[in-house]
Structures are given as structure tokens and as C-alpha cells.
N, C-alpha and C. Protein backbone atom coordinates (compact mmCIF):
# COMPACT_ATOMS: atom_id res chain seq x y z
N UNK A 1 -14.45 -38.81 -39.68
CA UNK A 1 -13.88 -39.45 -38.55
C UNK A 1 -13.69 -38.52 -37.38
N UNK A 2 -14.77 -38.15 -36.93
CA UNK A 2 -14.60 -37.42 -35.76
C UNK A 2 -14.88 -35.89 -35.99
N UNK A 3 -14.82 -35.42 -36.84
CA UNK A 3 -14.77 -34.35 -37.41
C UNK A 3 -15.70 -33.06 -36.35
N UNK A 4 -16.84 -33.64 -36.41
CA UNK A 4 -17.85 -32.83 -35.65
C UNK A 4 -17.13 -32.56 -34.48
N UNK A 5 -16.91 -33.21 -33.87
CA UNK A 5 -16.40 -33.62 -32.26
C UNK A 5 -15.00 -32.25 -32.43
N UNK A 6 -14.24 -32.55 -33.25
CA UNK A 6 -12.86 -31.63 -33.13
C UNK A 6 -13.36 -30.76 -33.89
N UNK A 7 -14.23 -29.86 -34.58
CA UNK A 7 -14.80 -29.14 -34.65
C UNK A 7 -15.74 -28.23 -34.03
N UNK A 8 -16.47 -28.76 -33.25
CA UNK A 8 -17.07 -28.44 -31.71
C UNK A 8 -15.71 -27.44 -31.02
N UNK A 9 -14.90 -28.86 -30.54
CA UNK A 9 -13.70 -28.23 -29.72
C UNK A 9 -13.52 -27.20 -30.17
N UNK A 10 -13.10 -26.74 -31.44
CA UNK A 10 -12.39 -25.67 -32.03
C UNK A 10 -13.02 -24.53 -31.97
N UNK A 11 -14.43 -24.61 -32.37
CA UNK A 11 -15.39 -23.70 -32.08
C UNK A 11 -15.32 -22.88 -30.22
N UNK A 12 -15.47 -23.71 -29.60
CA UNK A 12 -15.30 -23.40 -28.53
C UNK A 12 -13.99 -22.95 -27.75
N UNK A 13 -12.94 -22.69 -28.67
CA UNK A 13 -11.29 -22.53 -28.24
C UNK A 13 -11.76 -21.62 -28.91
N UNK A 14 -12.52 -21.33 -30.09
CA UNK A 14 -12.47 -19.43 -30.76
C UNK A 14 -13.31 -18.87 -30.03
N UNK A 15 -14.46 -19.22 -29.51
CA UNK A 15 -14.66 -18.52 -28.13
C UNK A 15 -14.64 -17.84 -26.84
N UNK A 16 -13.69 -19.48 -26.35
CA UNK A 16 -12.95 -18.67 -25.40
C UNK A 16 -11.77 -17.83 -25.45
N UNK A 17 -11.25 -17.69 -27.09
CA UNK A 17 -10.40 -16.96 -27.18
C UNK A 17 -11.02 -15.51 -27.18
N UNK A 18 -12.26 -15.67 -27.77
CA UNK A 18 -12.68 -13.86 -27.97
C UNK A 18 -12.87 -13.40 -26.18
N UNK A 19 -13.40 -14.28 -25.50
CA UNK A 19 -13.91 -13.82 -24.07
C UNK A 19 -12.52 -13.68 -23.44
N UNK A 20 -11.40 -14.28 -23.69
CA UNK A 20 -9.59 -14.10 -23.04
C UNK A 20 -9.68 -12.67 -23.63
N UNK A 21 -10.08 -12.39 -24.88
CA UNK A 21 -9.47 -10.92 -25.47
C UNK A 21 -10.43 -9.83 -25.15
N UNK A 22 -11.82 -10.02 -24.71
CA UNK A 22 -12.55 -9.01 -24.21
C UNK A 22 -12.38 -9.25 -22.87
N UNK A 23 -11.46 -9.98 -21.80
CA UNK A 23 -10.94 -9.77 -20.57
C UNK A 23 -9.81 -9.21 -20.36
N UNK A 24 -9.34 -9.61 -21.09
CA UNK A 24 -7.82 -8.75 -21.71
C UNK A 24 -8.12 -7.06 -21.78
N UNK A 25 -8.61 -6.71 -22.45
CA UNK A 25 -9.55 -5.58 -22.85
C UNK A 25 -9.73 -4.88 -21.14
N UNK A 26 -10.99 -5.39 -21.16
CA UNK A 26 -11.36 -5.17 -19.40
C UNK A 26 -10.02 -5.04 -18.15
N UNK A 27 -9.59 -6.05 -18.55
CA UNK A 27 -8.36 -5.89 -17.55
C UNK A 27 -7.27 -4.68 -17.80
N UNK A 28 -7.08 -4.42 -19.19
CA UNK A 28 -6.29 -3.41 -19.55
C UNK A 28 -6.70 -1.92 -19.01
N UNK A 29 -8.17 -1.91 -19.06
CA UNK A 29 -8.78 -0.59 -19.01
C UNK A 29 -9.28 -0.77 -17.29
N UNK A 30 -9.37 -1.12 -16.73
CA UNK A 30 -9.30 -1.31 -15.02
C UNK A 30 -7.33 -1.35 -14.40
N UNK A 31 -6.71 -1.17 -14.98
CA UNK A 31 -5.24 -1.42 -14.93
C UNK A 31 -5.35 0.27 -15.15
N UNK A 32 -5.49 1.10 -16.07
CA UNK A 32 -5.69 2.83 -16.32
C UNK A 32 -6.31 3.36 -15.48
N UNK A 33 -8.01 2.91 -15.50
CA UNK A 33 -8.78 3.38 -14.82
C UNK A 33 -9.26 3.54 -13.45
N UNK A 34 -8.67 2.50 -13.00
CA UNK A 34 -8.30 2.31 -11.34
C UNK A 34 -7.33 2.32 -10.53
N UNK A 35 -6.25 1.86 -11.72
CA UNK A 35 -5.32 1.79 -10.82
C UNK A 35 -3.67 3.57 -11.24
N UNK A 36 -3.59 3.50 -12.15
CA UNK A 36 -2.48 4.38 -13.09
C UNK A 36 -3.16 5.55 -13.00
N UNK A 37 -3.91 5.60 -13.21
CA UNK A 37 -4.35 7.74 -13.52
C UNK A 37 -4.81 7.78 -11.63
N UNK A 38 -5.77 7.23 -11.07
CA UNK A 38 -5.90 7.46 -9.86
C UNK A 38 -4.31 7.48 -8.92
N UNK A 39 -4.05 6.61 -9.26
CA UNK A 39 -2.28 7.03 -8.48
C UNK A 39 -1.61 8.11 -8.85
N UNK A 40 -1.58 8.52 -10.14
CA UNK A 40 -1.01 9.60 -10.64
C UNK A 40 -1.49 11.15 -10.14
N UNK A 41 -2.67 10.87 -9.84
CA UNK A 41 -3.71 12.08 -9.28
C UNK A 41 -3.66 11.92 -7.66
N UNK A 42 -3.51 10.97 -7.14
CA UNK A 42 -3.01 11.02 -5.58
C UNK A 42 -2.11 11.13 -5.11
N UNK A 43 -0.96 11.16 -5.98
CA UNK A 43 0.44 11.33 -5.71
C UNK A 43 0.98 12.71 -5.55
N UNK A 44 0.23 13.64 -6.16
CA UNK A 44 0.13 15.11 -5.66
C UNK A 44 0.00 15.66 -4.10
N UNK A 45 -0.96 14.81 -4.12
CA UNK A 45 -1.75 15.38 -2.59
C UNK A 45 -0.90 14.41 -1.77
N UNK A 46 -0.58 13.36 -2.53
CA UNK A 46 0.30 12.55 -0.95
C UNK A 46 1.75 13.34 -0.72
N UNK A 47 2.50 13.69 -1.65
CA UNK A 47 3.37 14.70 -1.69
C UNK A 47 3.41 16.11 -0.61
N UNK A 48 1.88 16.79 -1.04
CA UNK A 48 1.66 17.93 -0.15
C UNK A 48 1.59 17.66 0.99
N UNK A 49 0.54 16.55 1.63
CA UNK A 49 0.58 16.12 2.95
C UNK A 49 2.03 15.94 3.32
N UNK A 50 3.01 15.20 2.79
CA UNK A 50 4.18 14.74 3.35
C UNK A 50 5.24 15.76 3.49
N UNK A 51 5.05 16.98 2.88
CA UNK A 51 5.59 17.79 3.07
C UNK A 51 4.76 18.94 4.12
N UNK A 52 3.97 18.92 4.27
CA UNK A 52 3.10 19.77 5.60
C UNK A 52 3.35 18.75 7.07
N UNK A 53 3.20 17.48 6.61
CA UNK A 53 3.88 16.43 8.24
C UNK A 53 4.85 17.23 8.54
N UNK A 54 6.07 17.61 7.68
CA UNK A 54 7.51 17.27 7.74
C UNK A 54 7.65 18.40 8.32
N UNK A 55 6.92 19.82 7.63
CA UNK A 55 6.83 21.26 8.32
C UNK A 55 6.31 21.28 9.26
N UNK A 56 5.53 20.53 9.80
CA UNK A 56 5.05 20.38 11.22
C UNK A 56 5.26 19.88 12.19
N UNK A 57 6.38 18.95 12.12
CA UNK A 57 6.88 18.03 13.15
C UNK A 57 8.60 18.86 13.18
N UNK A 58 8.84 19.26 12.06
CA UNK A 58 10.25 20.72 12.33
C UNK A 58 9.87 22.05 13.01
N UNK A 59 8.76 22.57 12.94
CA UNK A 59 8.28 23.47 13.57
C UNK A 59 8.14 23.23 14.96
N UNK A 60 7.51 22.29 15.55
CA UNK A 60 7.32 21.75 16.98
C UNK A 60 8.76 21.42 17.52
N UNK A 61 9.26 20.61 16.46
CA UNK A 61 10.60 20.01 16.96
C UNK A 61 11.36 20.68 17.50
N UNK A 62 11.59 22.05 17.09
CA UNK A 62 12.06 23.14 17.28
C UNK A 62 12.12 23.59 18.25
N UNK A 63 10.78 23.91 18.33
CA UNK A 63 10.25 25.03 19.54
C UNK A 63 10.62 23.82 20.86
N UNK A 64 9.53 22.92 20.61
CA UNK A 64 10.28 22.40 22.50
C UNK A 64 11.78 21.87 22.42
N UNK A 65 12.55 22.00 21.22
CA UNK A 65 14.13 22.10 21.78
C UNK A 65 14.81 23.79 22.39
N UNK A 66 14.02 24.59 21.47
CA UNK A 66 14.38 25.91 21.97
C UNK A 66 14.11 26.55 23.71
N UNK A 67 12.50 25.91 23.87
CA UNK A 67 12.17 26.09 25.22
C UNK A 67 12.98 24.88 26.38
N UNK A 68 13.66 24.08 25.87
CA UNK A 68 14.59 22.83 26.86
C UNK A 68 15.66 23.41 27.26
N UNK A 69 16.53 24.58 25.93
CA UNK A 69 17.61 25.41 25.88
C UNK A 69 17.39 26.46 27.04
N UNK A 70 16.12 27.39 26.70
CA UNK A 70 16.32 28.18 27.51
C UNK A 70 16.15 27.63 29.27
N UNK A 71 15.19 27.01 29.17
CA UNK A 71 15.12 26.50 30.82
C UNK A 71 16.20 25.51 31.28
N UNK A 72 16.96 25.18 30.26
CA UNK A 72 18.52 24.65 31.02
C UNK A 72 19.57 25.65 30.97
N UNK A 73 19.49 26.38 30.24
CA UNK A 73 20.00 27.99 30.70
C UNK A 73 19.74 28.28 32.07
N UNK A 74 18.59 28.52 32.16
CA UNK A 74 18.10 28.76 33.51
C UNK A 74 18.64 28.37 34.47
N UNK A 75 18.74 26.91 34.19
CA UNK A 75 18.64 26.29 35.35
C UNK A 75 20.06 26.02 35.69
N UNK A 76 21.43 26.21 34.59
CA UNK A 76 22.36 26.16 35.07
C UNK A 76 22.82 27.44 35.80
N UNK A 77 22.35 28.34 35.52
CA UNK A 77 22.23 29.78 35.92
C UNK A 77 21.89 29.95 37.47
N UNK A 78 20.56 28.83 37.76
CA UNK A 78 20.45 28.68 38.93
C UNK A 78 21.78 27.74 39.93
N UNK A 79 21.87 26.74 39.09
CA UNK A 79 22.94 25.95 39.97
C UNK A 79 24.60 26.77 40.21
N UNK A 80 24.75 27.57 39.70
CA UNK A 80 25.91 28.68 39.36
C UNK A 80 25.81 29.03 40.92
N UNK A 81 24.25 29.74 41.08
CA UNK A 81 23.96 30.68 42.49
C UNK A 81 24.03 29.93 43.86
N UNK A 82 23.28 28.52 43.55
CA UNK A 82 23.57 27.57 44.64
C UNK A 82 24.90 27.17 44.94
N UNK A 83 25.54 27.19 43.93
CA UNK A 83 26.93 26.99 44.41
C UNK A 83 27.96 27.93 44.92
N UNK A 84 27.20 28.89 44.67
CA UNK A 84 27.91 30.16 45.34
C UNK A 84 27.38 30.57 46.85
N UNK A 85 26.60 29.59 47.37
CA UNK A 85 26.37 29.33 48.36
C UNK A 85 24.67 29.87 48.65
N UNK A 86 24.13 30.29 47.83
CA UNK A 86 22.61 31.12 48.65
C UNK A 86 21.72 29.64 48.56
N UNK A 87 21.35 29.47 49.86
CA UNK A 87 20.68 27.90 50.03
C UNK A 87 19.36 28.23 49.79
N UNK A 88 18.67 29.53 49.74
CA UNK A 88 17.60 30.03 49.67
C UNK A 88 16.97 29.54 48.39
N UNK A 89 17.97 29.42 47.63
CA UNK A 89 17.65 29.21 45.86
C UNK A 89 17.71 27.76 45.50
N UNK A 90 17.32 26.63 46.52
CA UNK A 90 17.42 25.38 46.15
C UNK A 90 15.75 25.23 45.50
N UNK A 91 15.04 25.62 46.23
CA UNK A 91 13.67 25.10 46.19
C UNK A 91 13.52 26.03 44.55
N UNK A 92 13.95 26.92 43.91
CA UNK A 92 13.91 27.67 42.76
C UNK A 92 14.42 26.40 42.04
N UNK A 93 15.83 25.92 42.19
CA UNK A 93 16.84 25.03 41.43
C UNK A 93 16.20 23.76 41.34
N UNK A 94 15.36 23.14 41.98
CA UNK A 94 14.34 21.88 41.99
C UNK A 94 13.02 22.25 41.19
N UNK A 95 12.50 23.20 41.16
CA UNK A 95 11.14 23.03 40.48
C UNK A 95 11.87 23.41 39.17
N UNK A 96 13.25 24.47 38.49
CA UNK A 96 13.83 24.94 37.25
C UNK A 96 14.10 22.89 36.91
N UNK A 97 14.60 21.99 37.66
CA UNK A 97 14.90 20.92 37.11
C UNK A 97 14.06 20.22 37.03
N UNK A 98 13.05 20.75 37.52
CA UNK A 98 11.27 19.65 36.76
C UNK A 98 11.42 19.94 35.64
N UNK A 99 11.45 21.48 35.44
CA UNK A 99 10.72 21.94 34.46
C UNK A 99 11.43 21.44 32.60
N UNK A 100 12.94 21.79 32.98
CA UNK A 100 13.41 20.87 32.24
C UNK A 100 13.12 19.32 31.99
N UNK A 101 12.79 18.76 32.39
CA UNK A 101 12.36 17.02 33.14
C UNK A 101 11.14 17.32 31.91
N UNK A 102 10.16 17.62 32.90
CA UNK A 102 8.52 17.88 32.43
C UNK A 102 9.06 18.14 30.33
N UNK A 103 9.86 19.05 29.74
CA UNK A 103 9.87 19.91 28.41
C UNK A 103 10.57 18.37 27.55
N UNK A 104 11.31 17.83 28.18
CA UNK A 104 11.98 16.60 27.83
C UNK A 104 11.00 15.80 27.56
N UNK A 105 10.03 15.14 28.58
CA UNK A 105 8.92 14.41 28.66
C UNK A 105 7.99 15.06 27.50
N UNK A 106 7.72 16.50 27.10
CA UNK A 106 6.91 16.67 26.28
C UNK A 106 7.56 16.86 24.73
N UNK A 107 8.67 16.79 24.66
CA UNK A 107 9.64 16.74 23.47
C UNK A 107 9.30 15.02 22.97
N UNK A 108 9.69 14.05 24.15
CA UNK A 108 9.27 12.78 23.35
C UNK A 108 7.71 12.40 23.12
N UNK A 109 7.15 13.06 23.79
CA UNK A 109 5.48 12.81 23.39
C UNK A 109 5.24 13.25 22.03
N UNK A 110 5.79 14.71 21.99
CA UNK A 110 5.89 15.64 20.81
C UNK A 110 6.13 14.43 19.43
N UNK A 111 7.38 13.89 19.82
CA UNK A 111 7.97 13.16 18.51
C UNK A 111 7.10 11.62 18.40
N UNK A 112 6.09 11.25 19.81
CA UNK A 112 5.55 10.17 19.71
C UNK A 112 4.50 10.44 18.59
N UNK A 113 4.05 11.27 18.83
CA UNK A 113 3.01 12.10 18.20
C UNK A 113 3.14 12.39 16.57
N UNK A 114 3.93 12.99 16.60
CA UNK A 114 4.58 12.86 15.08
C UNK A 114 5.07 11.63 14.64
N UNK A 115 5.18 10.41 14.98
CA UNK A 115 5.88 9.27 14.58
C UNK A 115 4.09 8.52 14.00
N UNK A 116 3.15 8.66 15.12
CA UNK A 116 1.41 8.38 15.07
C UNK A 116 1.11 9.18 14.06
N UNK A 117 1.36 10.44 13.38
CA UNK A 117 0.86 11.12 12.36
C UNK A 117 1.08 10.25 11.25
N UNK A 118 2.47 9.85 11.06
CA UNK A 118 3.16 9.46 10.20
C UNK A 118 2.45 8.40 9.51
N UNK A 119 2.91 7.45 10.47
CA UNK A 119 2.38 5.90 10.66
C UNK A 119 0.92 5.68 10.12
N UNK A 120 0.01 7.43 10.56
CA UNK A 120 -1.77 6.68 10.68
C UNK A 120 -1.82 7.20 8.82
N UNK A 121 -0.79 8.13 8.07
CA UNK A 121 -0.74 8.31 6.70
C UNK A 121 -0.27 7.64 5.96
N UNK A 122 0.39 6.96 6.36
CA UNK A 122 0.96 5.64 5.53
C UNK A 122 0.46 4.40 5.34
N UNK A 123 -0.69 4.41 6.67
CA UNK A 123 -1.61 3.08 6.77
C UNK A 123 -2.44 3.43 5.35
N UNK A 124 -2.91 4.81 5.89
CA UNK A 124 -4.21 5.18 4.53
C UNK A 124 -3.76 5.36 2.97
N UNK A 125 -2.45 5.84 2.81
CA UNK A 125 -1.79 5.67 1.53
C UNK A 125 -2.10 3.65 0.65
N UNK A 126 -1.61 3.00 2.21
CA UNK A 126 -1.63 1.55 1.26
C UNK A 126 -3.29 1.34 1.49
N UNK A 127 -4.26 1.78 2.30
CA UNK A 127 -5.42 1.35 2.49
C UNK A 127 -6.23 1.93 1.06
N UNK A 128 -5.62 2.71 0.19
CA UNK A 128 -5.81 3.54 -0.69
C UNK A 128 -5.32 3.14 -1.49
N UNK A 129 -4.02 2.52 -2.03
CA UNK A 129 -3.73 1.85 -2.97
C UNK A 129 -4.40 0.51 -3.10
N UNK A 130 -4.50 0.07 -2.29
CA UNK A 130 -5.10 -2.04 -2.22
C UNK A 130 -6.44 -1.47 -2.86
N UNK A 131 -7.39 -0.54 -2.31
CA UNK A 131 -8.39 -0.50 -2.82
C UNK A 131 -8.69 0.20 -4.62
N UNK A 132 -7.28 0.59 -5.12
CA UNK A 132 -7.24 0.88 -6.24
C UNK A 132 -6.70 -0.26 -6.84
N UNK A 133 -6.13 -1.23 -6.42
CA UNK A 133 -5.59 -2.38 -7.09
C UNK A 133 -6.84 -3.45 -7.29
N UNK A 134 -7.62 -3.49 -6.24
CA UNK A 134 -8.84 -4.57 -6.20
C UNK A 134 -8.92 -4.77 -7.15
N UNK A 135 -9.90 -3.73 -7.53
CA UNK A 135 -10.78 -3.75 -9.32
C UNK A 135 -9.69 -4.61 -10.40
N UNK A 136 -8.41 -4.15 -9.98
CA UNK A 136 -7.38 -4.82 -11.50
C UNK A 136 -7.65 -6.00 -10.96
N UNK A 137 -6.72 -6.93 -10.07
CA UNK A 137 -6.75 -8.07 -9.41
C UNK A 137 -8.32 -8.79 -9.60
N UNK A 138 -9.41 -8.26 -9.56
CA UNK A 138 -10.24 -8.65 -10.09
C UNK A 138 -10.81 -9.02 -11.63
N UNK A 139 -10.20 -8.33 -12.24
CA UNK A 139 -10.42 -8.27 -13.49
C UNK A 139 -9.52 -9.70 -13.93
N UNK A 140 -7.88 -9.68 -13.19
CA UNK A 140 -7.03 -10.54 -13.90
C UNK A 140 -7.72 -11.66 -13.39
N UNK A 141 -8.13 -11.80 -12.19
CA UNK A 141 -8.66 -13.22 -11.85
C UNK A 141 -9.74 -13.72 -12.82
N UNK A 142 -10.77 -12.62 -13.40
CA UNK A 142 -11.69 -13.02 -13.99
C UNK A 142 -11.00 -13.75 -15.56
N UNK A 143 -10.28 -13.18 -15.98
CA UNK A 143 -9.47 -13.44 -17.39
C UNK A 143 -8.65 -14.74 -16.77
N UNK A 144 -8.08 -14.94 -15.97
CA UNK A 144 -7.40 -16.39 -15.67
C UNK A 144 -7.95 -17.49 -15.70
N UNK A 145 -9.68 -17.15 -15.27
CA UNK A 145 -10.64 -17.96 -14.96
C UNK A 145 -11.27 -18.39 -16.44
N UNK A 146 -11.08 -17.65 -17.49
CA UNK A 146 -11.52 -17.74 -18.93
C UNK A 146 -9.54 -18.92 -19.23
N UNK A 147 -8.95 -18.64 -19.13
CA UNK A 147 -7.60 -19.74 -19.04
C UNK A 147 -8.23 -21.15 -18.86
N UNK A 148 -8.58 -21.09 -17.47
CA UNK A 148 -8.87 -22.65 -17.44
C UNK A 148 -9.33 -23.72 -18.31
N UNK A 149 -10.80 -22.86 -18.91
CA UNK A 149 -11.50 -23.64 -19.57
C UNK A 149 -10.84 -23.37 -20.95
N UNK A 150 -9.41 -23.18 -21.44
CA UNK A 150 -8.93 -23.35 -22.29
C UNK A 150 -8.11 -24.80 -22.45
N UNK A 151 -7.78 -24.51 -21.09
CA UNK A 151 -7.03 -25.69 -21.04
C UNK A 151 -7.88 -27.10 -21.35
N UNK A 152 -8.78 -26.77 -20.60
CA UNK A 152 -9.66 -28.26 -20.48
C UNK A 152 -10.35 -28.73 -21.78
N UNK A 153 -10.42 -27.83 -23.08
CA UNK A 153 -10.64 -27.74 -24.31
C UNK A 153 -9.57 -28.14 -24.88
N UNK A 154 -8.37 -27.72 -24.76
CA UNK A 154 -7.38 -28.20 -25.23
C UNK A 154 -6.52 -29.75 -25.23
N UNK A 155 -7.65 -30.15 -23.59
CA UNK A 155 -7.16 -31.37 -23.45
C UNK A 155 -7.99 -32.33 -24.22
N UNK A 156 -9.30 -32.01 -24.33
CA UNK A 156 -10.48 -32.42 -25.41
C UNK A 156 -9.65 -32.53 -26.25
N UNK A 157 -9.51 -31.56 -26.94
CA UNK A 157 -8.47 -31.75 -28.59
C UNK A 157 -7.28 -32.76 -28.79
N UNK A 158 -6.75 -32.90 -28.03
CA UNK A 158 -5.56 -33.71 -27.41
C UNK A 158 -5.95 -35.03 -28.00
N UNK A 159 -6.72 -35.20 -26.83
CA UNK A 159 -7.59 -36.58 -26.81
C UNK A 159 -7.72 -37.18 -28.23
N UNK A 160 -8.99 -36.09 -28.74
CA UNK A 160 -9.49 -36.60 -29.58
C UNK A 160 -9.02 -36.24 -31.24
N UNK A 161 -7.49 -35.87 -31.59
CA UNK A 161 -6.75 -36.39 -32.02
C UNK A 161 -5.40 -37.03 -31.67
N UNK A 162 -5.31 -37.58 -30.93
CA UNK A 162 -4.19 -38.69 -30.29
C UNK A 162 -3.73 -39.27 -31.32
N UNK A 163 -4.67 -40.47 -32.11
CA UNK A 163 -4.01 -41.23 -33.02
C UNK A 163 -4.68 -40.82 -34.44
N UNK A 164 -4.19 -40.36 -35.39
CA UNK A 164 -4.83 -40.02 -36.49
C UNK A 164 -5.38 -41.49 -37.60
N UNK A 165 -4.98 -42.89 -36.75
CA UNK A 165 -5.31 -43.96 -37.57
C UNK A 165 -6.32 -44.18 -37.18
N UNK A 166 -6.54 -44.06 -35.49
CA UNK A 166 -8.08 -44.36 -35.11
C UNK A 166 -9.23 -43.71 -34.99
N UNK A 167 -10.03 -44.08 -35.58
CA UNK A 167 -11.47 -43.45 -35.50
C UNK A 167 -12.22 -43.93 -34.05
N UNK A 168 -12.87 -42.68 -33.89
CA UNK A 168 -13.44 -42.85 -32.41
C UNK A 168 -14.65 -43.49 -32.76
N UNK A 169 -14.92 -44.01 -31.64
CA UNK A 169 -16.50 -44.94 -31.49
C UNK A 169 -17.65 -44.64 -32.27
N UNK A 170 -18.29 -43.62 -31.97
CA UNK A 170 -18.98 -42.45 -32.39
C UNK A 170 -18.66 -42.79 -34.43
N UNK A 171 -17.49 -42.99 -34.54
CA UNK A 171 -17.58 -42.66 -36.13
C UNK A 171 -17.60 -44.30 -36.61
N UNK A 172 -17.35 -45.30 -36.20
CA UNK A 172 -17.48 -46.56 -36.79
C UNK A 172 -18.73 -47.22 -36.79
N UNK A 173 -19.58 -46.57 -35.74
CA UNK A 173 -21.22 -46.92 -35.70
C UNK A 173 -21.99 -46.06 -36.93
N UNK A 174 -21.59 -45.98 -38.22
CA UNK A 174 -22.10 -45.78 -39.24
C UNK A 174 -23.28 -46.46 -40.02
């Protein structure tokens, strides 16, 4: 009574079970191989970089705060003299307050600059991870896609034991 028919099915549910477990498989070893040991091995070097940014944007940081110090030294040094009356020393006291102006202006470029370092390593960190994730995400899609046609086997089976009193068409044309 049907036998062949839910036998078929079954056959084909141990099938797609072996192809779920050799995707399984695949997916496990693209999950290591692409994604876990390659991160583990880039995480070194993303480390070193992030610590050479950090020495490099403190090093700069530095210096044009040190050179802002001394030329506002300067320049209060100059305004000290103007106020002590030598008018001679204005046109000195105007270009000393560019110059401060101008070291300010290149202090925030400085840090624009370093903010663009930052930013263009962090793009490539995730542009570098997504492309180590692909391969998995591919793999799981492929194994999800072996799911479906479980289901749709399963609904076969369903079916075609529903009622265990009735015999399907197929078996009464004897």
C-alpha cells in the first residue's frame, strides 16, 4: 500500500541528509579556513598598524603643539613690547599672530589627517573581514539550500502517510 512511493521519499531524505552533512562539513571547514585562522593571522598586523597610527599622530600632535607654544611665547613677548609703547614692533606683533593663526590651522589639518588615516584603516579592516566571511556565508547558503528540499520531501511523506486506512490510488489499481 504505497510502499514504493514512501520508500522513494525515504531514500531521498537519506540523501539529502548525506549532502546537509557533506555541507555541514564544507561549511565547517570554510568557517576555519577563511574565516578563524585568517583573522587570527591579521589581527597581529592590525594591532601593529594601530599602534604605529597612534605613534604617529602623538608624535605630530606634539610637535605642532610645541611649535604653537613657542610662537605664542613669542608673540606674547611681542605684545609685552608693544605695550610698553615701541609702535615700531606692531608690524613684528601681526605677522608673530599669523603665525600662530597659520600653526593652529595646521594643527587641525594635522588631526584632519590623522582622523583620514584612521577612518581609510578601518574601512580596509571591514573590507577585509566581509571578504573573509563571503566564502562562509556562502557555504551556509549552499547547506540551507540542501534544507529546502528537505522540507518538500518531508511534506511528500506527510502526505502520503496521512491516513494509514487509506490506500492511495496507485495501490487499488491492482
Amino acid at each position: 500500500g504505497g510502499t514504493r512511493e514512501i520508500g522513494s521519499a525515504l531514500t531521498r531524505m537519506c540523501m539529502r541528509h548525506r549532502s546537509i552533512e557533506s555541507k555541514l562539513r564544507q561549511f565547517s571547514s570554510a568557517l576555519i579556513d577563511c574565516l578563524i585562522n585568517p583573522l587570527q593571522e591579521q589581527m597581529e598586523e592590525w594591532k601593529k598598524v594601530a599602534n604605529q597610527l597612534d605613534k604617529d599622530h602623538a608624535k605630530e600632535y606634539k610637535k605642532a603643539r610645541q611649535e604653537i607654544k613657542k610662537k605664542s611665547s613669542d608673540t606674547l613677548k611681542l605684545q609685552k613690547k608693544a605695550k610698553k609703547g615701541r609702535g615700531d614692533i606692531q608690524p613684528q606683533l601681526d605677522s608673530a599672530l599669523q603665525d600662530v593663526n597659520d600653526k593652529y590651522l595646521l594643527l587641525e589639518e594635522t588631526e584632519k589627517q590623522a582622523v583620514r588615516k584612521a577612518l581609510i584603516e578601518e574601512r580596509g579592516r571591514f573590507c577585509t573581514f566581509i571578504s573573509m566571511l563571503r566564502p562562509v556565508i556562502e557555504e551556509e547558503i549552499s547547506m540551507l539550500g540542501e534544507i529546502t528540499h528537505l522540507q518538500t520531501i518531508s511534506d511528500d511523506l506527510k502526505s502520503l502517510t496521512m491516513d494509514p486506512h487509506k490506500l492511495p490510488s496507485s495501490s487499488e489499481q491492482v
